[in-house]
Protein backbone atom coordinates (compact mmCIF):
# COMPACT_ATOMS: atom_id res chain seq x y z
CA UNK A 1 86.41 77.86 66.27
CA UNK A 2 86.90 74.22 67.72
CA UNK A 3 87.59 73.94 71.05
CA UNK A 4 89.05 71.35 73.45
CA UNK A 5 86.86 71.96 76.42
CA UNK A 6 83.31 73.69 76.15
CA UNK A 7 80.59 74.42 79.06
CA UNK A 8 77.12 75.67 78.23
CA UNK A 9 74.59 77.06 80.19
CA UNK A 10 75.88 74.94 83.29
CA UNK A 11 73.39 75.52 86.01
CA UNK A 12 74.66 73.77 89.45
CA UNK A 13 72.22 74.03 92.95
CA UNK A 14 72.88 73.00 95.99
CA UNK A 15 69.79 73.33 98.95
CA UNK A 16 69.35 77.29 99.37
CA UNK A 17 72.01 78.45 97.37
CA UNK A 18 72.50 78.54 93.29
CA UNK A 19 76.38 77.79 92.93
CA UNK A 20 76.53 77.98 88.91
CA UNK A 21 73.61 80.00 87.54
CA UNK A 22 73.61 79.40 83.40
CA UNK A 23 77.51 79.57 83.31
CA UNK A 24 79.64 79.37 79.68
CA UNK A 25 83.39 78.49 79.78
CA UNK A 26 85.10 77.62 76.40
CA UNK A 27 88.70 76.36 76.33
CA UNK A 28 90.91 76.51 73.00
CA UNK A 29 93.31 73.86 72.54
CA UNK A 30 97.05 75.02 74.27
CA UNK A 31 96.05 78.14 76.26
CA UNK A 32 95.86 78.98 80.16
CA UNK A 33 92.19 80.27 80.62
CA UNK A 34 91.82 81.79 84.17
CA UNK A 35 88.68 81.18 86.22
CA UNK A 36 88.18 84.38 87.92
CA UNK A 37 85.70 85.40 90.90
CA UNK A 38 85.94 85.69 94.13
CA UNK A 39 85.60 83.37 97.36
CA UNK A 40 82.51 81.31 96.65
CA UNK A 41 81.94 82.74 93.42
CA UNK A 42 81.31 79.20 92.13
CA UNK A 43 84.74 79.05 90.53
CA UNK A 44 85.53 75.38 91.99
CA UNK A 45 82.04 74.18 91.88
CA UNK A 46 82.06 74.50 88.10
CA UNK A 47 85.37 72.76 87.89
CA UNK A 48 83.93 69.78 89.94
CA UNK A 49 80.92 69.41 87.41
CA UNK A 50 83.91 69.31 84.63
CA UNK A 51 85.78 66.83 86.59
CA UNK A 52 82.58 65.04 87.21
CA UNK A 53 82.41 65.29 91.27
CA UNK A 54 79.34 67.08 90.73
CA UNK A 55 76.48 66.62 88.15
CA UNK A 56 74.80 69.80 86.92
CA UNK A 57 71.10 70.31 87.10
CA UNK A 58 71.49 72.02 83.24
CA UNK A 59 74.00 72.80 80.43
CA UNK A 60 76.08 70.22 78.30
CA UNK A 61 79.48 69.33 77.88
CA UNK A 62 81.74 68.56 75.04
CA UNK A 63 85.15 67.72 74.43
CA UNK A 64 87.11 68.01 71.41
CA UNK A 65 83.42 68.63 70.04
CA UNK A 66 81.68 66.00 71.05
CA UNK A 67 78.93 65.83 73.70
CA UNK A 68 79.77 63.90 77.19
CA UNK A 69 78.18 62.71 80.10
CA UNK A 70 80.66 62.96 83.30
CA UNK A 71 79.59 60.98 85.83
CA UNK A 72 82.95 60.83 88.10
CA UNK A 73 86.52 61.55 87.82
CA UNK A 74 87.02 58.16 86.19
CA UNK A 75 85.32 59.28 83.42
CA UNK A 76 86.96 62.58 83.30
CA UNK A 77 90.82 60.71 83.11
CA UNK A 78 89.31 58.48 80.39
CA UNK A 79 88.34 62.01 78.40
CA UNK A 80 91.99 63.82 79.23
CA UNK A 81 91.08 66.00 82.13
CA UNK A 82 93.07 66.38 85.10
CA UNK A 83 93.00 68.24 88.68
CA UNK A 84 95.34 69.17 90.87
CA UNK A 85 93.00 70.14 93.76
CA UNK A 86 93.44 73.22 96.25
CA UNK A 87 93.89 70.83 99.14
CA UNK A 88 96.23 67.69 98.22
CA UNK A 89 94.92 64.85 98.27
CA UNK A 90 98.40 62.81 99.28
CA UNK A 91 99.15 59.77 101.59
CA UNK A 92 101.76 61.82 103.64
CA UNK A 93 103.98 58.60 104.58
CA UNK A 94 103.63 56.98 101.04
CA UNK A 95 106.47 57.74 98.83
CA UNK A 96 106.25 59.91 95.43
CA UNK A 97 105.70 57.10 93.48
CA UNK A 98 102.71 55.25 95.43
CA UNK A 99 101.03 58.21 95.62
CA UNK A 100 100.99 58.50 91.61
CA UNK A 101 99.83 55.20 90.83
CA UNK A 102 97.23 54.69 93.84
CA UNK A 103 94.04 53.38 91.98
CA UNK A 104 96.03 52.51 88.69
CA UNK A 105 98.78 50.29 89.88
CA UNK A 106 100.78 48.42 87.46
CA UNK A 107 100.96 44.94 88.29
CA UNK A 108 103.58 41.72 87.46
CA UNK A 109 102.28 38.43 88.45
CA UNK A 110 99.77 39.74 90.61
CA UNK A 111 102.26 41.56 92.34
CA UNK A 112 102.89 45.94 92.46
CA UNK A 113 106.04 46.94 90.50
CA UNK A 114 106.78 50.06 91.86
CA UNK A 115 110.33 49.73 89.92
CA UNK A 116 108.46 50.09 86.34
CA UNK A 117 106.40 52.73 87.85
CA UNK A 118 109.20 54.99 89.35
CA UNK A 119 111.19 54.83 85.66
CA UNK A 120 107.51 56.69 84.63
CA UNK A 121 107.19 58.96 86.92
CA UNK A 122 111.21 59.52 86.52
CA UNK A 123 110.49 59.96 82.69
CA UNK A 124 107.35 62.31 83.17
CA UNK A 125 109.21 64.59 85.62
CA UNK A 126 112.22 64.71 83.42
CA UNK A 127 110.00 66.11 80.68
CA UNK A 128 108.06 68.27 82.16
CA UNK A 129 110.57 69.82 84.27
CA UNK A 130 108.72 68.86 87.24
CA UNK A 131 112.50 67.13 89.33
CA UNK A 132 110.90 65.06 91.49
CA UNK A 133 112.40 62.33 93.39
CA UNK A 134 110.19 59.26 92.51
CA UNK A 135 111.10 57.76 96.02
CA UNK A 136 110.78 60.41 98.60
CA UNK A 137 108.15 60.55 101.27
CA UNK A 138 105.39 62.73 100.61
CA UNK A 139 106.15 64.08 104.37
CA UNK A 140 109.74 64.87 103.53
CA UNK A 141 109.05 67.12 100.92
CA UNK A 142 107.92 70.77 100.63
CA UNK A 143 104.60 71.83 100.22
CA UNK A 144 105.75 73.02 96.32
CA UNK A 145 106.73 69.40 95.75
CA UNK A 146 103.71 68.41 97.27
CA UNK A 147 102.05 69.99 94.28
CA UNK A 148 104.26 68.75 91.55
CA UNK A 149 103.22 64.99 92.86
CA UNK A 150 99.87 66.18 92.67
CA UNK A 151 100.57 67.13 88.95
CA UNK A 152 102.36 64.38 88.20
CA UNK A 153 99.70 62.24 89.27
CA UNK A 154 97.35 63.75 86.56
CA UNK A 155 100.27 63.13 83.59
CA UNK A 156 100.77 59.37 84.70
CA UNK A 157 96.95 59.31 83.90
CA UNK A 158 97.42 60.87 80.38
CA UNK A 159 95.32 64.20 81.02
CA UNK A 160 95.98 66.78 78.14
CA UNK A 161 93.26 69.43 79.80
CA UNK A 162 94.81 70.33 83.44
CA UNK A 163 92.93 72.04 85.99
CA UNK A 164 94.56 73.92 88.41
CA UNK A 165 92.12 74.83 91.79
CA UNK A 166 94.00 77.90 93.27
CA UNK A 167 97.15 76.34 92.94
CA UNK A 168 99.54 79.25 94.34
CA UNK A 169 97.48 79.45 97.85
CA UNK A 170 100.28 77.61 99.80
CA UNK A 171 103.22 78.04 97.71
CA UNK A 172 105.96 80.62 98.57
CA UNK A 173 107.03 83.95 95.65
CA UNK A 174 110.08 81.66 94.59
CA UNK A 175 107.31 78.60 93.92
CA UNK A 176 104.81 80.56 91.97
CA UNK A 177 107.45 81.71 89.93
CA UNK A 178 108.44 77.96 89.22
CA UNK A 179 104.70 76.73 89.19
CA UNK A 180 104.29 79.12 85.86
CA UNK A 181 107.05 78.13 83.59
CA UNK A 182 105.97 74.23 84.78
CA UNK A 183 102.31 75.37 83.37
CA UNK A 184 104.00 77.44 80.44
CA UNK A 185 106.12 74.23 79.61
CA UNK A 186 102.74 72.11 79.58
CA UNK A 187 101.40 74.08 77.44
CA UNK A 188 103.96 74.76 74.85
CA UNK A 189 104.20 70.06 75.09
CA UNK A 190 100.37 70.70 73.23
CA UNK A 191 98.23 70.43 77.21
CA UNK A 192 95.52 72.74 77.95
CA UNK A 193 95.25 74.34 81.10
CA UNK A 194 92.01 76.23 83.62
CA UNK A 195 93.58 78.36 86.66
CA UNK A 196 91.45 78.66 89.12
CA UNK A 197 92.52 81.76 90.83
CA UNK A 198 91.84 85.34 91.74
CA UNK A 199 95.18 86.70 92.35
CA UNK A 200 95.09 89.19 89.28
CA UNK A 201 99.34 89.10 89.13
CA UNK A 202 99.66 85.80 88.38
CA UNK A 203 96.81 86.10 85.43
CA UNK A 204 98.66 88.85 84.09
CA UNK A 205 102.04 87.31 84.00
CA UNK A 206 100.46 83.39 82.71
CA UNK A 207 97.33 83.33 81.03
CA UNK A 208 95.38 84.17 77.43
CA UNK A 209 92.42 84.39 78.66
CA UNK A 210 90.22 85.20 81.64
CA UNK A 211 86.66 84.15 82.23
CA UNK A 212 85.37 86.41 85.36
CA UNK A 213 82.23 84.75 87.25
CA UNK A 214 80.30 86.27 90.39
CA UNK A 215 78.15 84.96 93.21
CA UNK A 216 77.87 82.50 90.58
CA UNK A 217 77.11 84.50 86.94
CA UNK A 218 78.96 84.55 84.30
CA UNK A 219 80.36 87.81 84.05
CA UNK A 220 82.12 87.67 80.27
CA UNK A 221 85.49 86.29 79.31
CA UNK A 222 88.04 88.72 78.18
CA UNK A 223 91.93 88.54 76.32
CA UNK A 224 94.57 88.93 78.91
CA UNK A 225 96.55 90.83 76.31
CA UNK A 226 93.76 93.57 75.97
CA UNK A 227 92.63 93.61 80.11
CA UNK A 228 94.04 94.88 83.08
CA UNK A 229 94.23 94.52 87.08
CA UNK A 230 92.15 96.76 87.51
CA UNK A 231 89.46 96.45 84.67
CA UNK A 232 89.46 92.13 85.75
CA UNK A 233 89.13 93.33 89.52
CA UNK A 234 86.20 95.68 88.75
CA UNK A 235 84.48 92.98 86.89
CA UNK A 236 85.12 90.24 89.30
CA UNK A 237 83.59 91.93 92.80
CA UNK A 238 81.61 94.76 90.87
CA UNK A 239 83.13 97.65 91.50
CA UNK A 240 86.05 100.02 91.75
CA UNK A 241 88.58 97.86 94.25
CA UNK A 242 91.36 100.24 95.97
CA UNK A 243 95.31 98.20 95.26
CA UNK A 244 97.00 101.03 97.80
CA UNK A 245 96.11 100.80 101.79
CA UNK A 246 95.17 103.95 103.03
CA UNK A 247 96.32 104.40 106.66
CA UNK A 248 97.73 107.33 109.21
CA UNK A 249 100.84 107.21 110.40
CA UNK A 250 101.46 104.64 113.65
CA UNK A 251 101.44 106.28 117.10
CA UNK A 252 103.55 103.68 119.21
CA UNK A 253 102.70 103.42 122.88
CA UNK A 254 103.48 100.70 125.48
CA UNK A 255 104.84 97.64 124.68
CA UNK A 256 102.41 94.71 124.26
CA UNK A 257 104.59 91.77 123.78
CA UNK A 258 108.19 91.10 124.28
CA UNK A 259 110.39 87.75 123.73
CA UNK A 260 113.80 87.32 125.31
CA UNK A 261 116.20 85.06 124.28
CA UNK A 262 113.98 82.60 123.32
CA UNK A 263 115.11 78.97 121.77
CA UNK A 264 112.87 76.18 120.38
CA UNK A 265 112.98 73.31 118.18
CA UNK A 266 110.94 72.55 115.02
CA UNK A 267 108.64 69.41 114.69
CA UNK A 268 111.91 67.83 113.44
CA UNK A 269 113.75 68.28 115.82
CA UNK A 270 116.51 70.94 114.77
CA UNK A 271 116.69 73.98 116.40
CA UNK A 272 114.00 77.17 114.51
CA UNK A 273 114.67 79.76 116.90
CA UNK A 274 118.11 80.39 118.06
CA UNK A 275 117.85 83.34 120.94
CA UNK A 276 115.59 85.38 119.42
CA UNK A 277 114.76 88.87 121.06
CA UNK A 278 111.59 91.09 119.89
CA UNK A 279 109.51 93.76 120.73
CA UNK A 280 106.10 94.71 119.71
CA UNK A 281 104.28 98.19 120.54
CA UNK A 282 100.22 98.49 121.12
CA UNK A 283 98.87 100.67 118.07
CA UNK A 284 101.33 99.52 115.76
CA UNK A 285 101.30 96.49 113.00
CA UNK A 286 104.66 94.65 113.16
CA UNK A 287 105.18 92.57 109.88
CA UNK A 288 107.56 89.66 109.85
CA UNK A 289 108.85 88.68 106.44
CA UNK A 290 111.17 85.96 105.81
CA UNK A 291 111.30 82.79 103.50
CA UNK A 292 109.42 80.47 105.31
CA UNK A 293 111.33 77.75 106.97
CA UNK A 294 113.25 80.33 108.39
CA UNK A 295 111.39 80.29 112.17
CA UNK A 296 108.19 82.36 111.71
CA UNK A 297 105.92 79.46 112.20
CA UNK A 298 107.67 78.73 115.32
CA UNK A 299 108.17 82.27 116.54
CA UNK A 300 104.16 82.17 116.54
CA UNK A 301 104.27 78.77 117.95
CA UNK A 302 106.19 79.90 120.95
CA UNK A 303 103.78 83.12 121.67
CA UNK A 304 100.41 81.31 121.16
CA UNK A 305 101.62 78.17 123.67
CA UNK A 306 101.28 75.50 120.50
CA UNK A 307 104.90 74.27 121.17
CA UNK A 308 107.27 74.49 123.73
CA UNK A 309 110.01 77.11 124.33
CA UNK A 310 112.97 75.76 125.37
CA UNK A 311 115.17 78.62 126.84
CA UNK A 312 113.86 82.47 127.34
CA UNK A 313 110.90 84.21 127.68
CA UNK A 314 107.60 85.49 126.45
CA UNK A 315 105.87 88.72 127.75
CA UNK A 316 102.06 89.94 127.27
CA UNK A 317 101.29 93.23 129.00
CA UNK A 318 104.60 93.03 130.98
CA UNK A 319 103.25 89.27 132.63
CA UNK A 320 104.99 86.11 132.05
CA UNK A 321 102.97 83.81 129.46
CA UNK A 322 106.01 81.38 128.46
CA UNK A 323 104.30 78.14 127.89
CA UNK A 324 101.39 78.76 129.26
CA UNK A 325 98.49 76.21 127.41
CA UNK A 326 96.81 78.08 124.03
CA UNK A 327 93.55 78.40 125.99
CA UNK A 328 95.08 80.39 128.90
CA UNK A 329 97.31 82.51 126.02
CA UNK A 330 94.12 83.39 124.17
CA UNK A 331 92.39 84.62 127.84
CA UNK A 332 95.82 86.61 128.82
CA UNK A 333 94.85 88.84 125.22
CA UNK A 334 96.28 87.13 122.18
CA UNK A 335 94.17 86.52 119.11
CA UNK A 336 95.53 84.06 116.61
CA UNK A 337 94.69 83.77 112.72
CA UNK A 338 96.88 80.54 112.27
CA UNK A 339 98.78 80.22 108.90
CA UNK A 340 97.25 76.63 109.03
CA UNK A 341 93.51 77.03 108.78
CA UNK A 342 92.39 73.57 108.73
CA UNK A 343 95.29 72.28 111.45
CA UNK A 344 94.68 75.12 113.68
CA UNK A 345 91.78 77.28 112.82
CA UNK A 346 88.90 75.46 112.25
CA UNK A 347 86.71 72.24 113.36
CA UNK A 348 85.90 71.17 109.54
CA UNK A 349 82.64 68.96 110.67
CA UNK A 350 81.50 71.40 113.03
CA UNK A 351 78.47 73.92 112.03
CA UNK A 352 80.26 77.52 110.76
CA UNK A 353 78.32 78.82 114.04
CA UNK A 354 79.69 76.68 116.68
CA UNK A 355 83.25 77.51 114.88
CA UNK A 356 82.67 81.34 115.16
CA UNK A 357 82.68 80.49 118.98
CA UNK A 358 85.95 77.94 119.43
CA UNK A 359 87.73 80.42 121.51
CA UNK A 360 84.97 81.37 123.63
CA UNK A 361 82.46 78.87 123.92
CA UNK A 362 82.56 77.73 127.62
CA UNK A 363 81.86 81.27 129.00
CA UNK A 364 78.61 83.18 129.34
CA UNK A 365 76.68 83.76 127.57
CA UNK A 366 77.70 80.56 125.15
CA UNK A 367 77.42 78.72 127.89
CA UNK A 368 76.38 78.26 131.97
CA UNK A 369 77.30 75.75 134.53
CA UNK A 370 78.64 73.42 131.24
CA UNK A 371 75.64 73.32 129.21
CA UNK A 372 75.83 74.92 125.98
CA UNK A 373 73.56 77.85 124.78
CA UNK A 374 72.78 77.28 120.99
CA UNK A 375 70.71 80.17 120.74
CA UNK A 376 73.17 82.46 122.15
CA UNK A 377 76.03 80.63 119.84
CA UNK A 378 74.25 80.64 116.18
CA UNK A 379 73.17 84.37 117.44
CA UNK A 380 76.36 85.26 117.51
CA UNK A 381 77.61 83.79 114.80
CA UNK A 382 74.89 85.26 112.43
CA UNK A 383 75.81 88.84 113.22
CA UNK A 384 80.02 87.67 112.41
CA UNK A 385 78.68 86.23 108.70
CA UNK A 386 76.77 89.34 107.68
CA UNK A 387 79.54 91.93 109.41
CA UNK A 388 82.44 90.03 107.89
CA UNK A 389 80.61 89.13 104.45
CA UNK A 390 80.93 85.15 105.19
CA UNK A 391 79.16 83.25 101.85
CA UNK A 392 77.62 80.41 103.32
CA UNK A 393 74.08 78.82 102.95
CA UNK A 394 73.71 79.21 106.64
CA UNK A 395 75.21 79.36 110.04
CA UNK A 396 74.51 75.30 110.63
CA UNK A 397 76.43 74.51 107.41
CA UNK A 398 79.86 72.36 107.96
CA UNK A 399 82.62 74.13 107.86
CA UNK A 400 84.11 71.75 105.32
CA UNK A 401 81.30 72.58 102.81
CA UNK A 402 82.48 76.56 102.50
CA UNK A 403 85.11 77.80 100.12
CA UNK A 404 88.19 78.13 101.06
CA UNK A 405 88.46 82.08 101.21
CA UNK A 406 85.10 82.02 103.47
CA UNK A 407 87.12 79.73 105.96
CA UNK A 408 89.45 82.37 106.08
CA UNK A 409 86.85 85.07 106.84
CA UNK A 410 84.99 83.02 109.47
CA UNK A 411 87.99 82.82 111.68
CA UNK A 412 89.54 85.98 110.91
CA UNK A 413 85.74 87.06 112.18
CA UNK A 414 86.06 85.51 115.23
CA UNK A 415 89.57 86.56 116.24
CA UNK A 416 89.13 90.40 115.47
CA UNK A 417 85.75 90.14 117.15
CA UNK A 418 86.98 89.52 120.09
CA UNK A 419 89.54 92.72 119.76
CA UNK A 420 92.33 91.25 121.45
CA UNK A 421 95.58 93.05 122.65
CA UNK A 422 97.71 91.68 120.57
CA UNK A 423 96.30 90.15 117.16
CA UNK A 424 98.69 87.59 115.34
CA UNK A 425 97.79 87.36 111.82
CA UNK A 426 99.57 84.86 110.13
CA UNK A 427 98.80 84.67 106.43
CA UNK A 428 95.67 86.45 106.87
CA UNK A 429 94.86 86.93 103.23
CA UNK A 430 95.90 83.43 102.09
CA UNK A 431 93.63 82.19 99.50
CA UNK A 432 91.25 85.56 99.66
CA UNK A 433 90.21 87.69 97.06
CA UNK A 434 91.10 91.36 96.35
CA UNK A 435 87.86 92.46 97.58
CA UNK A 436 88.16 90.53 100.74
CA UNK A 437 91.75 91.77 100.96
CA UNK A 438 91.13 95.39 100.88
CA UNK A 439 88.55 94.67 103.82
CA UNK A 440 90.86 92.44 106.09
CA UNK A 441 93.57 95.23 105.27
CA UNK A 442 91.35 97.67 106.96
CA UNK A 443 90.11 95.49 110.10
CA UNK A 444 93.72 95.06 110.96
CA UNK A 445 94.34 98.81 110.62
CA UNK A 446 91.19 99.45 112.56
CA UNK A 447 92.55 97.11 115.88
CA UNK A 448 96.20 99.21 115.53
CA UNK A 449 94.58 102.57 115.59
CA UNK A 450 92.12 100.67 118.50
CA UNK A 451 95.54 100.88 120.25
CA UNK A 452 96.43 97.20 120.05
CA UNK A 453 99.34 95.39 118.93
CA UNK A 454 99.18 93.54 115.59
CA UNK A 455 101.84 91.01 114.23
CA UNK A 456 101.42 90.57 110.00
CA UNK A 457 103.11 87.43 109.27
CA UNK A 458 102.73 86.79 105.23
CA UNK A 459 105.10 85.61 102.39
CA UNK A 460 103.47 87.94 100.22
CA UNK A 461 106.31 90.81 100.26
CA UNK A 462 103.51 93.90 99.08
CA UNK A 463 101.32 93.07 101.79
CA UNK A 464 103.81 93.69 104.26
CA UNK A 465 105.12 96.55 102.59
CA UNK A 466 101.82 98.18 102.23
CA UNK A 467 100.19 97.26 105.42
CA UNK A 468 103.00 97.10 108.24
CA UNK A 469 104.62 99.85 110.24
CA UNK A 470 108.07 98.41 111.02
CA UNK A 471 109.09 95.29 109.34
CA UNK A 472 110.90 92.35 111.13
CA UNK A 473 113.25 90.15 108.87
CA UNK A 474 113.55 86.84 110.00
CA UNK A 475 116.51 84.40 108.92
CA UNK A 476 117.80 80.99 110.19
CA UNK A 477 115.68 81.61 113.82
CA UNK A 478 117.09 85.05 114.33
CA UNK A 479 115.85 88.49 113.54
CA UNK A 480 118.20 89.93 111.31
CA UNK A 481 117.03 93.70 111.02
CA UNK A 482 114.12 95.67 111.95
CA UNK A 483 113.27 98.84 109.09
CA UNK A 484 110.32 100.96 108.95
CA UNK A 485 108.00 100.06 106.07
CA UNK A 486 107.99 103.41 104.66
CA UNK A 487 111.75 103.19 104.49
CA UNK A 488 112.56 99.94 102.41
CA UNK A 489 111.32 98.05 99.30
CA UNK A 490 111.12 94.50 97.87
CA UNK A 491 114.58 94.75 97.13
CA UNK A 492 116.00 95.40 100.15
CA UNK A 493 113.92 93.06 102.15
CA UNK A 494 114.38 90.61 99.66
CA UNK A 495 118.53 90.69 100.21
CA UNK A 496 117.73 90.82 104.03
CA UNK A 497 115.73 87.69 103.68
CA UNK A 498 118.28 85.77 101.97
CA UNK A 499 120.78 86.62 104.82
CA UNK A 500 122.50 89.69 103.07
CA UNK A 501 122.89 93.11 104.98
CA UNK A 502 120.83 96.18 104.52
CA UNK A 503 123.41 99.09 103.46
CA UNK A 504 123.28 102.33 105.84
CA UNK A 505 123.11 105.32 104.55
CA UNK A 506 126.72 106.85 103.64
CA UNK A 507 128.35 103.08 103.03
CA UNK A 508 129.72 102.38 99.56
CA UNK A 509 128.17 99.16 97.60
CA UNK A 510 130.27 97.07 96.96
């Protein structure tokens, strides 16, 4: 069989650590072949050696049969191959169009002609079915755009192999669903596309084939057609994985935090929350679903001290904390996993140690009359790696230099460490595998039957079905409805979310 794209033996090293250990990928011509392991399973480190930001220590490469040497991405675009990375890699106030040509401009008289340019990129999007405006600012547009530039951008360079590096992480249901008939489209124009991802779902519903690696093996590569969740989840972390959250009914005591009336405005100025009112009960986990835009960032915003509440109140243990700075929030009992890990969560070119120890760092025994105490610090830290299964060479290495998904664990390590009285969890599982899923899914259930207060905040509608006790909906900067979790489905939260009501019982549908 000939195909477009085939990887043999790669073998990829980095100092302590063996990224890509002998690994074979093949990729036919027109198919979606998954990439499937979990967080630092090696998954984007072998797509970097195909896309030539890495070279491998072993293996060989061929495309359309013959043997290549990639030595950078320039040499990948000459061959065909694209990638739209995990984290864009966008000028935020360029427009669409700049963005696309940067490093390939076409040029009349010496001079840029974005006009010829924008007709491309108008022409491209048209066929692909991508709608893009070729002249909006990239920070104008939603983070779903956002990734159609990003695709764009590998079509205006004439790539016919596409690879896609966990490309649903920051996109919302609705945008999945339109990021796979945009990759089923490519594919039926003759492209060829690698999904990096471990969200099983989306494999099921989009690819042909799945090649499953871990800590950096090759596992096997299997037909879609002939697998299933649970047979690709078993072979991707090794063993049986449980889909359903086991937990006790809630027992409900005091309440932890309340907000009263509370208004704020959103970075652009429009009002996000418009008098909202909520309550939130220690041993209990409170999700809040909504489509986001809708005021959950900012609800979070207001409790955690990042922006400013305009009118009303905030409440932690019955005391006052309405904008209070983050620091003195986090000491009055709040825990935050931010929904933006890299903006709020982490200090990329700090050590992974000194990040485990952000919130805490200036008291003992971090630290005594102002003078840090490494030892004490990268102590720490090492017992947070091994407890919450953190894959990094070591406790020095930059943040920046983990996976994604490990990110994720560090701070979510840190936070529930510290066993807060109310934990917000905003996206928690963002970018994680199933494996690391099923373990966050139990730490959270852990601090509720601790007898703390948990808010869930996720766009992913079965994790707050199957993890929260009551369910907040929130729409235009109001809470719409409060249900118990046990007591609604998808459906119903899915009307509330677009701004429909819930029907009580005995009430006729209409």
């Amino acid at each position: 069989m000939s195909y477009v794209i085939e990887m043999n033996q790669i073998r990829k090293e980095f100092p302590g650590i063996v990224a890509n250990d002998n690994i074979t990928l093949q990729l036919k011509q027109g198919e979606i072949h998954a990439l499937l392991g979990e967080n630092g399973a090696g998954k984007s480190t072998l797509m970097n050696v195909l896309f030539g930001l890495y070279q491998p220590e072993k293996g060989e490469i061929k495309v359309r049969g013959q043997k290549v040497k990639i030595t950078d991405p320039n040499v990948a675009n000459r061959l065909g191959i694209g990638m739209v990375h995990q984290h864009f890699m966008l000028v935020e106030n360029f427009t669409v169009t700049e963005n696309i040509i940067l490093g390939n401009e076409p040029t009349k008289a010496g001079r840029i002609n974005i006009k010829k340019a924008a007709k491309e990129v108008k022409k491209i999007s048209e066929q692909y079915g991508l709608s893009v405006d070729p002249y909006a600012k990239i920070e104008d547009i939603s983070v779903g755009m956002q990734q159609r530039v990003e695709i764009l951008k590998t079509l205006y360079r004439g790539a016919e192999v596409l690879i896609f590096d966990e490309p649903t992480a920051v996109l919302t249901p609705q945008e999945i669903q339109e990021l796979i008939k945009i990759m089923k489209k490519l594919v039926s124009e003759g492209k060829s596309i690698i999904l990096i991802t471990h969200k099983l779902k989306e494999i099921m519903s989009s690819c042909d084939s799945c090649t499953v690696i871990r800590r950096g093996k090759g596992i096997g590569t299997v037909s879609v057609k002939d697998a299933s969740e649970a047979k690709l989840a078993e072979m991707m972390v090794g063993r049986e994985v449980n889909f359903t959250v086991t937990k006790t009914p809630a027992e409900p005591k005091d309440v932890v935090l309340k907000m009263e009336n509370v208004t704020m405005k959103s970075s652009r100025n429009v009002e996000a929350l418009k008098g909202l009112d909520l309550e939130i009960r220690a041993g209990e986990i409170f999700g809040l679903a909504g489509v986001e835009g809708n005021g959950q960032s900012e609800l979070i915003e207001a409790i955690t001290g990042l922006r400013k509440v305009e009118k009303g109140k905030v409440f932690l243990n019955q005391k006052e904390i309405t904008n209070l700075t983050p620091r003195k929030v986090s000491e009055s009992g709040v825990g935050h996993i931010p929904e933006d890990r890299h903006k709020h969560g982490l200090i990329l070119d700090f050590a992974i140690g000194e990040n485990m120890v952000l919130q805490t760092y200036y008291q003992q025994p971090y630290s005594k009359n102002g003078i840090l105490n490494t030892q004490a610090i990268y102590d720490k830290a090492r017992t947070l790696i091994e407890d919450y299964d953190v894959r990094t060479p070591s406790e020095y290495t930059l943040a920046r230099s983990l996976s994604g998904g490990n990110q994720q664990k560090a701070i979510i390590a840190r936070e529930v460490d510290r066993s807060p009285d109310f934990l917000i969890a905003a996206q928690p599982t963002r970018g994680l595998d199933v494996g690391a899923i099923e373990a966050i899914h139990k730490r959270l259930i852990k601090e509720r039957d601790k007898g703390k207060a948990v808010l869930l905040m996720s766009l992913e509608l079965d994790e707050i079905l199957n993890v929260s006790d009551r369910i907040a909906v929130i729409y235009d900067g109001k809470i719409v409805d409060i249900v118990q979790a046990a007591e609604t489905n998808e459906k119903e939260l899915g009307l509330l979310m677009a701004g429909g009501k819930r029907q009580k019982e005995g009430e006729k549908s209409t």
